[in-house]
N, C-alpha and C. Protein backbone atom coordinates (compact mmCIF):
# COMPACT_ATOMS: atom_id res chain seq x y z
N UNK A 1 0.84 -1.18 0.00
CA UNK A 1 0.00 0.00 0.00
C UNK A 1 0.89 1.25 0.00
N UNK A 2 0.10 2.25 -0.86
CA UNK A 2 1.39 3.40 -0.80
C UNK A 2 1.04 4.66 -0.27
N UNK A 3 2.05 4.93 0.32
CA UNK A 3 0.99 6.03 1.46
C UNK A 3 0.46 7.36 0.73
N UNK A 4 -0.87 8.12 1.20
CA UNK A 4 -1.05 9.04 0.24
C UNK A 4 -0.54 10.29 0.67
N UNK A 5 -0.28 11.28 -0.59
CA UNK A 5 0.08 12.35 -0.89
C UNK A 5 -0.81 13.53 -0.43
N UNK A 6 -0.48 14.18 0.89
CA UNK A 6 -1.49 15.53 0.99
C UNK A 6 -1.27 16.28 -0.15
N UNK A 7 0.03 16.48 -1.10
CA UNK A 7 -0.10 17.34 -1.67
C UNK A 7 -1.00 17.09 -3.46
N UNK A 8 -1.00 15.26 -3.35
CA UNK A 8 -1.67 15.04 -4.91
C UNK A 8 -2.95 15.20 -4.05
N UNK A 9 -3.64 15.02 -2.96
CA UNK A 9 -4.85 14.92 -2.74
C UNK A 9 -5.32 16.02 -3.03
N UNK A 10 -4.65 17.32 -2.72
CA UNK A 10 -5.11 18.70 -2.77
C UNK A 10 -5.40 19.34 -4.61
N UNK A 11 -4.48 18.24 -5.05
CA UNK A 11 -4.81 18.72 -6.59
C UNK A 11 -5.58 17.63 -7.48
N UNK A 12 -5.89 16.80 -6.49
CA UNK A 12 -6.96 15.90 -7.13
C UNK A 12 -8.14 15.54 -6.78
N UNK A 13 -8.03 16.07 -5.98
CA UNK A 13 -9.79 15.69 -5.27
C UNK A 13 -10.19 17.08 -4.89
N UNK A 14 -11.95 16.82 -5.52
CA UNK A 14 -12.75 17.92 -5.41
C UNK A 14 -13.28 18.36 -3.84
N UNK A 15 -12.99 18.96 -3.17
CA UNK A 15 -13.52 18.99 -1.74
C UNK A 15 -14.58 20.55 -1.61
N UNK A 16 -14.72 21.15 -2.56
CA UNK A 16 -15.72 22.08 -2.40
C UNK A 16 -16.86 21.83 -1.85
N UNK A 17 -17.55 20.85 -2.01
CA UNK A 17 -18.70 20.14 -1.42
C UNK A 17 -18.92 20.17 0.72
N UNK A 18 -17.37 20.03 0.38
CA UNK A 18 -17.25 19.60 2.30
C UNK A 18 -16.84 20.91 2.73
N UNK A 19 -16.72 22.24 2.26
CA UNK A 19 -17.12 23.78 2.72
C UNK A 19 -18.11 23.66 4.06
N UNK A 20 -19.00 23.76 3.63
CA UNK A 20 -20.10 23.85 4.76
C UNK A 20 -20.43 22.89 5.65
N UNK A 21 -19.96 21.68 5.67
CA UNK A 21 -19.74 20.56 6.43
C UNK A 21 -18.74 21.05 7.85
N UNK A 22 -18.29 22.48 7.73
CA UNK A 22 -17.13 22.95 8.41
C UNK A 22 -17.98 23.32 9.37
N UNK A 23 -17.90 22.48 10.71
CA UNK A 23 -18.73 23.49 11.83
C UNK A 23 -17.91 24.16 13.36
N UNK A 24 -16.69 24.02 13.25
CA UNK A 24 -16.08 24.58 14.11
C UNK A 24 -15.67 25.75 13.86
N UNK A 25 -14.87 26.88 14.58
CA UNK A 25 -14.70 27.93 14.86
C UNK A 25 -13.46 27.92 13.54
N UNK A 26 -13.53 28.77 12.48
CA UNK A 26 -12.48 29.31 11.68
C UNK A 26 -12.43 30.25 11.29
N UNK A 27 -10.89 30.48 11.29
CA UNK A 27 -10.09 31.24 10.33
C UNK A 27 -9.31 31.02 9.45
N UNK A 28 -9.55 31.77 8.62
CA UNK A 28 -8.40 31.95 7.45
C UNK A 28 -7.55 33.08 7.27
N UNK A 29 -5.87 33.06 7.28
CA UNK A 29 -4.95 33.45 7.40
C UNK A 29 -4.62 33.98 5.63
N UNK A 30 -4.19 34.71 4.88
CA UNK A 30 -4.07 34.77 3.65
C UNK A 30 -2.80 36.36 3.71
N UNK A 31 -1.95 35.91 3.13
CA UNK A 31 -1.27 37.06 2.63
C UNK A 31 -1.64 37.89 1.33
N UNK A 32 -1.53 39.09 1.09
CA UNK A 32 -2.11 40.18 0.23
C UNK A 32 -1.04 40.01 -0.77
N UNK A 33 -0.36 39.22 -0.77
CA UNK A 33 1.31 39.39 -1.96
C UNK A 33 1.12 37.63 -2.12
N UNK A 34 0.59 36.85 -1.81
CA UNK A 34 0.35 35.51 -2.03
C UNK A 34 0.26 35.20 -3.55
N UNK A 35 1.34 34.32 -4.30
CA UNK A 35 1.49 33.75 -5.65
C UNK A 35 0.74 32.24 -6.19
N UNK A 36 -0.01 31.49 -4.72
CA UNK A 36 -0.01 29.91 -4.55
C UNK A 36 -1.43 30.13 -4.69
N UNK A 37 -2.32 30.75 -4.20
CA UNK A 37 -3.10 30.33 -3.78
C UNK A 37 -4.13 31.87 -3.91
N UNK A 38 -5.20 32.13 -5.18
CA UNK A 38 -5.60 33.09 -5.66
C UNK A 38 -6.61 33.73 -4.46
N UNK A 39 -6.67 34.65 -4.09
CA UNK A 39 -7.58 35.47 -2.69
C UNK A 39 -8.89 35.39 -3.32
N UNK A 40 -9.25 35.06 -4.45
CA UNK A 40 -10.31 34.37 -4.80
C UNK A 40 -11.07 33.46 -3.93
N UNK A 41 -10.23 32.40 -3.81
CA UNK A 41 -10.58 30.99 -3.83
C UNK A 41 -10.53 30.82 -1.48
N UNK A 42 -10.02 31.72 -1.19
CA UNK A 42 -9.80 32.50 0.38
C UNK A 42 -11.38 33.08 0.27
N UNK A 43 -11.49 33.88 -0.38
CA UNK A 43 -13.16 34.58 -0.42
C UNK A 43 -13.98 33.56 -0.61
N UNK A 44 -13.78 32.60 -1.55
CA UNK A 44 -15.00 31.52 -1.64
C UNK A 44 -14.81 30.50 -0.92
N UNK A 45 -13.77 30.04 0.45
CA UNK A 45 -14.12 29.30 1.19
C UNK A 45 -14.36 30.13 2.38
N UNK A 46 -14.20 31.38 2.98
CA UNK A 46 -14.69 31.94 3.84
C UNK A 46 -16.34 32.32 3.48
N UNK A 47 -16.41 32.29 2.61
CA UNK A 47 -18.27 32.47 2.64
C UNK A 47 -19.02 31.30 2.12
N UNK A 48 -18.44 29.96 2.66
CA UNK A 48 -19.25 28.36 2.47
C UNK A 48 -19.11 28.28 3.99
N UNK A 49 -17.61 28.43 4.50
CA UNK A 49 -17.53 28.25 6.34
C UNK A 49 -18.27 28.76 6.88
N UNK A 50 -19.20 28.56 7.44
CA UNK A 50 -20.13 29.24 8.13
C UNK A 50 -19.35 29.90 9.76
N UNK A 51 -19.52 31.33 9.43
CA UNK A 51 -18.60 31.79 11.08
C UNK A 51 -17.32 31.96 10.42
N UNK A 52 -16.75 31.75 9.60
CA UNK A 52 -15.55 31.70 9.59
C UNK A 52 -15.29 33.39 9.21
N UNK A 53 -13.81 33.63 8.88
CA UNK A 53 -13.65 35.00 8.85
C UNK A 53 -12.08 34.46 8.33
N UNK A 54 -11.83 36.11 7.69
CA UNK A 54 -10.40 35.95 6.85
C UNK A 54 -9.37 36.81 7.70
N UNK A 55 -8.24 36.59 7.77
CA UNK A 55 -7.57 37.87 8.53
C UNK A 55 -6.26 38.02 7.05
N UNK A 56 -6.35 39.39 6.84
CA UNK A 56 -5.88 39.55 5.56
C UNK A 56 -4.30 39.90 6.46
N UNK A 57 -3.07 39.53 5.55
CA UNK A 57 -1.33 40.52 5.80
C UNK A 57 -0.82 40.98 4.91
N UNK A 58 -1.03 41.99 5.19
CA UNK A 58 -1.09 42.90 3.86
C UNK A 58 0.41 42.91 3.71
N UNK A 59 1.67 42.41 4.33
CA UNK A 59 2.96 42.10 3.95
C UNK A 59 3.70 41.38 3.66
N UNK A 60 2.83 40.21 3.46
CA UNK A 60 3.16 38.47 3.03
C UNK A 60 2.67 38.07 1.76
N UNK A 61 3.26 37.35 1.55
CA UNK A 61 2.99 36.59 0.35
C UNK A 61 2.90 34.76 1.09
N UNK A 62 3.34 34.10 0.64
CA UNK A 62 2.60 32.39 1.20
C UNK A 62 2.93 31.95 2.55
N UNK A 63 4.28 32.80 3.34
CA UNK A 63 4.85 32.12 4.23
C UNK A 63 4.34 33.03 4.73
N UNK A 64 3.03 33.76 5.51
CA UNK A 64 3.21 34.68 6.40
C UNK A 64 3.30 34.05 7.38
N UNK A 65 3.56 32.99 7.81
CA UNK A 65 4.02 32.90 9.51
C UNK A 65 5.27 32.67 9.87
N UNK A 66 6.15 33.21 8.75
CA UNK A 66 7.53 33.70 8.89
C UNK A 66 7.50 35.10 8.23
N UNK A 67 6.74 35.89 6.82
CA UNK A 67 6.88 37.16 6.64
C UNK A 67 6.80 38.15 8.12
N UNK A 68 5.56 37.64 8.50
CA UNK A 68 4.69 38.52 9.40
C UNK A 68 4.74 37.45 10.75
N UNK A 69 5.86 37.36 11.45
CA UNK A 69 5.57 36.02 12.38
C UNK A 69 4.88 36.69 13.78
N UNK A 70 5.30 37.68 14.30
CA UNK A 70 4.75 38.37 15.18
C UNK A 70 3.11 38.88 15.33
N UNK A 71 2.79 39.60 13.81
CA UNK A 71 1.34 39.70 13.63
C UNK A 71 0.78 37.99 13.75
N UNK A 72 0.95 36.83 13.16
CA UNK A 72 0.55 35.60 13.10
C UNK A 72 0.18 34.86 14.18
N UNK A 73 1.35 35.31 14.90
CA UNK A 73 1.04 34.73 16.32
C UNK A 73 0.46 35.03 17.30
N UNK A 74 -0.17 36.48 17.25
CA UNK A 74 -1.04 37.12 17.75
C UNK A 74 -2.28 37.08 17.70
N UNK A 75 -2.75 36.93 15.84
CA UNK A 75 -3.93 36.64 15.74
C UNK A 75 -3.82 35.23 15.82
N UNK A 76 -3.35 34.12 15.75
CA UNK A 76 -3.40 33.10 16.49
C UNK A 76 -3.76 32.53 17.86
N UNK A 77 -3.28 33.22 18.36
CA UNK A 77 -3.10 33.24 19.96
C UNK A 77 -4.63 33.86 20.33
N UNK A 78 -4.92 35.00 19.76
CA UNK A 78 -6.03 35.33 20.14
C UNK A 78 -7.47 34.56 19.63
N UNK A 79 -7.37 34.23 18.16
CA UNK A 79 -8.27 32.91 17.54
C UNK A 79 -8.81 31.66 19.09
N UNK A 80 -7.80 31.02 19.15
CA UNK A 80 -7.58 30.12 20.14
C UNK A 80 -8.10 30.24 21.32
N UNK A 81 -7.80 31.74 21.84
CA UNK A 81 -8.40 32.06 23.24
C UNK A 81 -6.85 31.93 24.54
């Protein structure tokens, strides 16, 4: 058996469906300079999450929890409680 790939799963399987299936407390983290991952597709899973909410960094691009590690860990920390 071969073990699976988070990263082929993410480009092969459709999971839009399981959006709203999301019933715990979220956030989404997204940098404003981000190349991976279109602020599109951040807008259309924050409005299937029900509750959920985006916290935009306006000085990162994919790694903000090394661009911006201080802001990250804050709104982290505070997310959490």
């Amino acid at each position: 058996m071969r073990p699976i790939s988070v990263s082929k799963t993410l480009l092969d399987e459709d999971l839009h469906d399981r959006l709203p299936k999301i019933t715990i407390p979220s956030i989404i983290f997204h940098g404003r300079h981000e190349q991976v991952c279109h602020p599109g597709w951040v807008e259309y899973m924050a409005a299937r999450i029900a509750g959920s909410r985006i916290v935009w960094f306006e000085n990162s691009g994919h790694a903000l929890m090394v661009e911006e590690l201080e802001r990250f860990s804050a709104q982290l920390a505070a997310f959490v409680g």
